[in-house]
Protein backbone atom coordinates (compact mmCIF):
# COMPACT_ATOMS: atom_id res chain seq x y z
CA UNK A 1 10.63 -131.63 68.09
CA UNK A 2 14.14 -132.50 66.72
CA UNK A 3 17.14 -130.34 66.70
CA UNK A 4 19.41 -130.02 63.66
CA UNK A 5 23.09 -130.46 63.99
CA UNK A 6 25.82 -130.02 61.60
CA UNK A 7 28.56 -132.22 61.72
CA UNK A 8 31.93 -132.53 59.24
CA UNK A 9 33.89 -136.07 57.64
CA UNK A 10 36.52 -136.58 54.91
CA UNK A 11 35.40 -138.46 52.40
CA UNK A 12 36.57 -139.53 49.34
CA UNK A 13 35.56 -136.34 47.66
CA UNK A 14 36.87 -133.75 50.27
CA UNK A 15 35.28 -132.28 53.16
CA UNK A 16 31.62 -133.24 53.58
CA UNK A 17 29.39 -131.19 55.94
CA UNK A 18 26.61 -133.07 57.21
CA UNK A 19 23.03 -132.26 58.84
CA UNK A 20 22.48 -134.66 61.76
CA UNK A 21 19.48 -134.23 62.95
CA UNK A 22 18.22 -135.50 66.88
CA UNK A 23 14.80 -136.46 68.02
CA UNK A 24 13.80 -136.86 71.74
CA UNK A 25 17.76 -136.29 72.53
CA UNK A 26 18.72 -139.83 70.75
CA UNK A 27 21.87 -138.64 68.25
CA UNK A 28 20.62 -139.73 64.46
CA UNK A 29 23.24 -142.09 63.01
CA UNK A 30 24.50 -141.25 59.55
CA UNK A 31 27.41 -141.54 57.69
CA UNK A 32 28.22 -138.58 54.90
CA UNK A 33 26.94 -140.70 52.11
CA UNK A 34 23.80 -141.67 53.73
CA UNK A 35 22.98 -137.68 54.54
CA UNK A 36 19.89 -136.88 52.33
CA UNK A 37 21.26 -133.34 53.03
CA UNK A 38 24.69 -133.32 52.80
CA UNK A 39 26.58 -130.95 50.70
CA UNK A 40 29.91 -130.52 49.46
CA UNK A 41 32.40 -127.67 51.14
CA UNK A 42 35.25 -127.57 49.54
CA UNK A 43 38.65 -125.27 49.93
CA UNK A 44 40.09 -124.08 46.66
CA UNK A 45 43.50 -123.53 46.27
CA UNK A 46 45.38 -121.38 43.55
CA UNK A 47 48.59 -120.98 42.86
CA UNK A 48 50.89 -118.52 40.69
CA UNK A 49 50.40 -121.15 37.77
CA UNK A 50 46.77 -120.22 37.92
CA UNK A 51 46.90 -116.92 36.54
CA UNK A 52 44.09 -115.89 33.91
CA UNK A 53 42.05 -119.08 34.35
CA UNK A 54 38.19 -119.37 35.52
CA UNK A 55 37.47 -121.70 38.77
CA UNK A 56 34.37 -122.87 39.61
CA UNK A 57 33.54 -123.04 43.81
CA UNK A 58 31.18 -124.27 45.77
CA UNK A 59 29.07 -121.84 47.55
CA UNK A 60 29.96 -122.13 51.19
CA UNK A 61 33.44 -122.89 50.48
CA UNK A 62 37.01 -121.20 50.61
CA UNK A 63 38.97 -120.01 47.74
CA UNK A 64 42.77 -120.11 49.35
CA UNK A 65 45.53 -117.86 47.42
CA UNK A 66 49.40 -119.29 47.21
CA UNK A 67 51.30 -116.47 45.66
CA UNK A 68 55.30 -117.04 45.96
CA UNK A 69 58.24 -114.44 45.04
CA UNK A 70 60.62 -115.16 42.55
CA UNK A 71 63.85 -114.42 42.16
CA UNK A 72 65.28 -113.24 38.49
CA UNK A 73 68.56 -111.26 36.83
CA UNK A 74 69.32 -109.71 40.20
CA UNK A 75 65.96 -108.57 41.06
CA UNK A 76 63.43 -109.96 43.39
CA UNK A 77 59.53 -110.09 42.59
CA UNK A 78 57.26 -109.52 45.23
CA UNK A 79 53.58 -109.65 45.40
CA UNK A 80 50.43 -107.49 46.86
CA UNK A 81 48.07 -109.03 49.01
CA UNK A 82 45.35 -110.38 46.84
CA UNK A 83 41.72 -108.79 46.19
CA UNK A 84 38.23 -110.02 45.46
CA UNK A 85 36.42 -107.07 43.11
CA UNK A 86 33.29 -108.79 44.46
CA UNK A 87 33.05 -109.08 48.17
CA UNK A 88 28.97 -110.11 48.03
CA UNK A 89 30.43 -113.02 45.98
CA UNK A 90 33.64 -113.94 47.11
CA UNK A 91 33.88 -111.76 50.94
CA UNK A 92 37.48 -111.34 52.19
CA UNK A 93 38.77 -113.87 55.38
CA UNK A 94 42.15 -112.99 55.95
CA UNK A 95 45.05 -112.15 53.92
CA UNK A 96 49.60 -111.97 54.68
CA UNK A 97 51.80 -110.57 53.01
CA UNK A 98 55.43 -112.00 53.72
CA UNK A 99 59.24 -110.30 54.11
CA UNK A 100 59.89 -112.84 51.02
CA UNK A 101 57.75 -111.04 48.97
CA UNK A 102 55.14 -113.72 48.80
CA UNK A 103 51.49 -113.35 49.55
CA UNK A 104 48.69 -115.31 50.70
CA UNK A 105 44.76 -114.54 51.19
CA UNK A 106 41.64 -116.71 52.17
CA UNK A 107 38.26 -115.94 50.44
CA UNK A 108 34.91 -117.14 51.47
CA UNK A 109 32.24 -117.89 48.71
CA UNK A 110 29.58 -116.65 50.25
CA UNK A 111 27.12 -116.12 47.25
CA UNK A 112 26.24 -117.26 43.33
CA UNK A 113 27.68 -114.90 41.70
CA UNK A 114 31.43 -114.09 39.34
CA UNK A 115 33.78 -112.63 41.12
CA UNK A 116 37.62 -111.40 40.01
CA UNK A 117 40.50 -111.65 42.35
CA UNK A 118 44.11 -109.65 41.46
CA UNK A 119 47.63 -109.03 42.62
CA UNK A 120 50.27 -107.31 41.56
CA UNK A 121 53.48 -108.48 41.13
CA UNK A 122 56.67 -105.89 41.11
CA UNK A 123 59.99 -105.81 41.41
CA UNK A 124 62.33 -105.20 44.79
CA UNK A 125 65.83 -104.19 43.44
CA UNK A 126 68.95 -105.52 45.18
CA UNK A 127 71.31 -102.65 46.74
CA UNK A 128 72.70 -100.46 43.75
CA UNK A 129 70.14 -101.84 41.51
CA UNK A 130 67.38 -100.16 39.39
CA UNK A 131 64.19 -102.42 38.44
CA UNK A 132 62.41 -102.14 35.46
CA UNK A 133 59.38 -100.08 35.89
CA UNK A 134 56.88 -102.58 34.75
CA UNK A 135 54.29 -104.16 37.40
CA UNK A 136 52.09 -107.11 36.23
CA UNK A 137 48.86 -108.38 37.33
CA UNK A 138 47.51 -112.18 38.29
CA UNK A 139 44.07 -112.75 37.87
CA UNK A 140 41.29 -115.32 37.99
CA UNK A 141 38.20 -115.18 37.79
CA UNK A 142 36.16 -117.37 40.36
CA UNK A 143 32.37 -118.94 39.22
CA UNK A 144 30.91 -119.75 42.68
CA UNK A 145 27.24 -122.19 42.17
């Protein structure tokens, strides 16, 4: 009876993972493309440029979150942590939020499924300063197959 293991290789179209499977404890041989099994895992990463677009990913894979601060008229913009509105889809792996004011989060797609993930942006007045009271929203909207 032959064990099953799962091995990982860069190729040209990202990170491959790879079922190797053994027989009488002799490792199989086989490069990614040659895997009859092999699938695609791939890391997704967005950006604040991304806001309000749809992104397909790969069930299995990561959807990474970039969010950086900016700086405008005297006032600083700083950003929540960002959310998945569905976890079955798109379950949370770790999330920062910095001194900066940016923010970063990992997601794992761990099901088929649509899921919607937000921050917030607002603003962090300098000393003596009053912000406008106005907080905006990124979103995208992530198609995992």
């Amino acid at each position: 009876m032959g064990a099953t293991k799962w091995s990982t290789a860069f190729g040209a179209a990202g990170l491959v993972l790879v079922a190797v499977t053994t027989s009488a404890g002799t490792p199989a041989a086989a490069a990614p493309s040659q895997a009859p099994h092999a699938r695609l895992v791939a890391r997704v990463v967005l950006t604040n440029t991304d806001n309000g677009r749809t992104v397909p990913a790969s069930s299995g894979g990561d959807v990474e979150i970039r969010l950086t601060h900016s700086r405008e008229r005297g006032f600083t913009y700083t950003w929540t942590a960002p959310e998945s509105g569905n976890s079955a889809v798109l379950g949370h792996a770790s999330d920062a939020t910095y001194p900066s004011g940016d923010a970063t989060a990992v997601f794992h797609a761990a099901s088929a499924g649509t899921a919607t993930v937000t921050a917030q942006r607002r603003c962090a007045p300098d000393p003596g300063s009053l912000c406008p009271l106005l907080v905006e929203t990124w979103k995208v909207t992530i198609e995992v197959k």
